[in-house]
Each structure stands twice: as structure tokens, then as C-alpha cells.
C-alpha atoms as a PDB file:
ATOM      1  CA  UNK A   1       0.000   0.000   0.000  1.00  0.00           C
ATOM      2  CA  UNK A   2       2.607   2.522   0.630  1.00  0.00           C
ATOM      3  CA  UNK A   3       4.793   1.972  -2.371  1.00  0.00           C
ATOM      4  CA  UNK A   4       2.231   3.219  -4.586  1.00  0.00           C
ATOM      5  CA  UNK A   5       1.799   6.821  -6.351  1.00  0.00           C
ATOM      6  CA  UNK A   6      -0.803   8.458  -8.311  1.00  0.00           C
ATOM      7  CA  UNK A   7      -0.452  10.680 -10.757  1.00  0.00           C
ATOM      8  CA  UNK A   8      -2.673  14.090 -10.233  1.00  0.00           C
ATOM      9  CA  UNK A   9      -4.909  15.167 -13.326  1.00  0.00           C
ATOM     10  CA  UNK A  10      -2.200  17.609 -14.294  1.00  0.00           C
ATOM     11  CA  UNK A  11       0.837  15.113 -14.202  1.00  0.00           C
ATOM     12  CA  UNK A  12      -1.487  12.919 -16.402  1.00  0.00           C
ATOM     13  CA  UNK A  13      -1.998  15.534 -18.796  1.00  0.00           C
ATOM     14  CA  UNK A  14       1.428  16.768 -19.267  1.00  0.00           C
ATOM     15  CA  UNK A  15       2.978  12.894 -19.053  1.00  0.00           C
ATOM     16  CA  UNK A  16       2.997  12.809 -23.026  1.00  0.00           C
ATOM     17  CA  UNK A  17       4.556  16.063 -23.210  1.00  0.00           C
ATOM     18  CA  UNK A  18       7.350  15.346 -20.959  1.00  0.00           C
ATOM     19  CA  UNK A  19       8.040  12.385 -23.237  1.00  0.00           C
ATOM     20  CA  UNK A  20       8.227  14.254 -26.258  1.00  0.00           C
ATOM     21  CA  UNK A  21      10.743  17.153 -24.325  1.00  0.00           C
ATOM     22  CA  UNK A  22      12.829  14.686 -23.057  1.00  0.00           C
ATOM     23  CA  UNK A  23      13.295  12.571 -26.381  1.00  0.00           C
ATOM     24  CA  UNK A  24      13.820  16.019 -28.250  1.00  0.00           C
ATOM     25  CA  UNK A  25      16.319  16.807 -25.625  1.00  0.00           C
ATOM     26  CA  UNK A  26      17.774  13.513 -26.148  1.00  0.00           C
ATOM     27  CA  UNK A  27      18.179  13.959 -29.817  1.00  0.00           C
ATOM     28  CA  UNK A  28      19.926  17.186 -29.332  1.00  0.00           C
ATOM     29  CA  UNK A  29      22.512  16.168 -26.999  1.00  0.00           C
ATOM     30  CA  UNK A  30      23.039  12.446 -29.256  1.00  0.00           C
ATOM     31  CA  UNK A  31      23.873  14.567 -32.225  1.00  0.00           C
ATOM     32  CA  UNK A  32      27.574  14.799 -33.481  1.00  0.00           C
ATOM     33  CA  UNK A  33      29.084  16.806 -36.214  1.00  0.00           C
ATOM     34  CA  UNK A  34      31.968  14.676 -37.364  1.00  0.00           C
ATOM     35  CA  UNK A  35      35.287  16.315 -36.088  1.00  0.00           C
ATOM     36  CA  UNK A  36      38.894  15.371 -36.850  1.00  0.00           C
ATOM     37  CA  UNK A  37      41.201  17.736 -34.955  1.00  0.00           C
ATOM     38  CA  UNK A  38      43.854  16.943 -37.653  1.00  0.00           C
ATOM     39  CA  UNK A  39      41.938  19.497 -39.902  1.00  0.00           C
ATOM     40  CA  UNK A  40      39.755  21.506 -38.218  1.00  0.00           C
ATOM     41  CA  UNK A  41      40.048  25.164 -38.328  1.00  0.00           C
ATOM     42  CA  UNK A  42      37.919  26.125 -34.980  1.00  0.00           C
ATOM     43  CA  UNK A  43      39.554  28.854 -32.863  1.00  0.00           C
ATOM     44  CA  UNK A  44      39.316  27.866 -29.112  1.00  0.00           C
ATOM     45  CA  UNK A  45      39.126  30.270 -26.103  1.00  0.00           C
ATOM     46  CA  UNK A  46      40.251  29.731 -22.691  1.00  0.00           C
ATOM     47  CA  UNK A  47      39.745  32.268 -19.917  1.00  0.00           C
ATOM     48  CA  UNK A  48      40.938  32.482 -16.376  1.00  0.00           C
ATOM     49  CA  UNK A  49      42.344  33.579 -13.883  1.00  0.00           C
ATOM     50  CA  UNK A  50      45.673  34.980 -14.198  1.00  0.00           C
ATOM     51  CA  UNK A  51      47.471  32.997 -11.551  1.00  0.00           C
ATOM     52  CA  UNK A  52      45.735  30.004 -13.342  1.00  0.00           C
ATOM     53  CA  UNK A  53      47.089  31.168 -17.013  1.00  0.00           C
ATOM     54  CA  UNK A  54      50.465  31.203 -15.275  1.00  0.00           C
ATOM     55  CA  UNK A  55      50.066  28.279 -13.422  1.00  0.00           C
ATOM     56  CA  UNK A  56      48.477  25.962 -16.689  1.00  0.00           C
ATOM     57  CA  UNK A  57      49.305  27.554 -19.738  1.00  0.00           C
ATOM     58  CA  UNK A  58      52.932  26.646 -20.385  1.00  0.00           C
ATOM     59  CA  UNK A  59      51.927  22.397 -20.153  1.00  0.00           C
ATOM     60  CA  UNK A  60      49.029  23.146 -22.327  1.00  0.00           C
ATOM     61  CA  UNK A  61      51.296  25.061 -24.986  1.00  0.00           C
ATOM     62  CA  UNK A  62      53.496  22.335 -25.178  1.00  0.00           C
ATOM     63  CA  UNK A  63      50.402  20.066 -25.381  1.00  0.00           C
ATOM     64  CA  UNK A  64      48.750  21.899 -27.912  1.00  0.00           C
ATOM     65  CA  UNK A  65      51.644  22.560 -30.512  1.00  0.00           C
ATOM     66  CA  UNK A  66      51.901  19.281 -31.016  1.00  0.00           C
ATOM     67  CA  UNK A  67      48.021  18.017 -31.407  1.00  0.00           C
ATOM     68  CA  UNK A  68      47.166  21.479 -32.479  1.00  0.00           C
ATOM     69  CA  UNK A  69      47.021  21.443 -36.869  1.00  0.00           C
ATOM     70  CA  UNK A  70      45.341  24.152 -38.175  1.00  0.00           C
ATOM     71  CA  UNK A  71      43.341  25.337 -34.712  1.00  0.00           C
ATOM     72  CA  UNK A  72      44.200  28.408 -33.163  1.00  0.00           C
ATOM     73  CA  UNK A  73      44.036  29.167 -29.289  1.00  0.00           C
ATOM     74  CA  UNK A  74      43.824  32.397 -28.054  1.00  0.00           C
ATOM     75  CA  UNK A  75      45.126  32.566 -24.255  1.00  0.00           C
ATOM     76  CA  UNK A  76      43.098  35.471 -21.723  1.00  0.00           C
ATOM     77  CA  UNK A  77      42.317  36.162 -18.521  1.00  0.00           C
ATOM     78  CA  UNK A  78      38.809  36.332 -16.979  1.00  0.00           C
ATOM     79  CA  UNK A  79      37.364  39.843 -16.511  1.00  0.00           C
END
């Protein structure tokens, strides 16, 4: 007996609704552009804090020259 719900008028009426959003929702997040970092040309911010930019951005560099091809990376701090 008390492991049981029921759903008000309202819930009932808006179930089929909520089953549409969330499938939409689902198809949006599913769907992929293909992507090969090799030769994209997408220009990628970062922005922090200065003590992090000091901190993180010399390992990245080093990471990024040599996985970057043709993307660019433009380094900032937060405002």
C-alpha cells in the first residue's frame, strides 16, 4: 500500500509532453558533427584567472603545438 503513487490530473496531462521534451532533448545532446582535430580550423578560447594562465598555460602550450594542426588558441584572462 505505501509503495504506490498516483499521478494528479495535471501530471497525467502533461505525461505525453514530458516524453516528447525529453526525447527532443535527447536527440539534441546524441547529435555529433563529425570532427577530426587533424583538420579543423575552430579557434578555441580559454579564460581564467591569471594565476591560473600562469600556473596551466605553459603544459598546455606544449600540449597543444603538437596536437594542435590548423586550430588556433587564443590565451586570456577572466574579466
Amino acid at each position: 500500500m505505501g509503495n504506490a503513487y498516483q499521478l494528479t490530473p495535471l501530471a497525467e496531462s502533461l505525461a505525453e509532453h514530458a516524453v516528447q521534451a525529453l526525447g527532443s532533448a535527447d536527440r539534441v545532446f546524441r547529435a555529433r558533427s563529425a570532427f577530426d582535430p587533424t583538420r579543423a580550423r575552430r579557434e578555441f578560447s580559454l579564460v581564467m584567472t591569471d594565476i591560473q594562465l600562469a600556473i596551466s598555460i605553459a603544459p598546455a602550450v606544449r600540449h597543444y603545438v603538437v596536437a594542435a594542426g590548423r586550430r588556433r588558441l587564443r590565451p586570456g584572462c577572466g574579466r
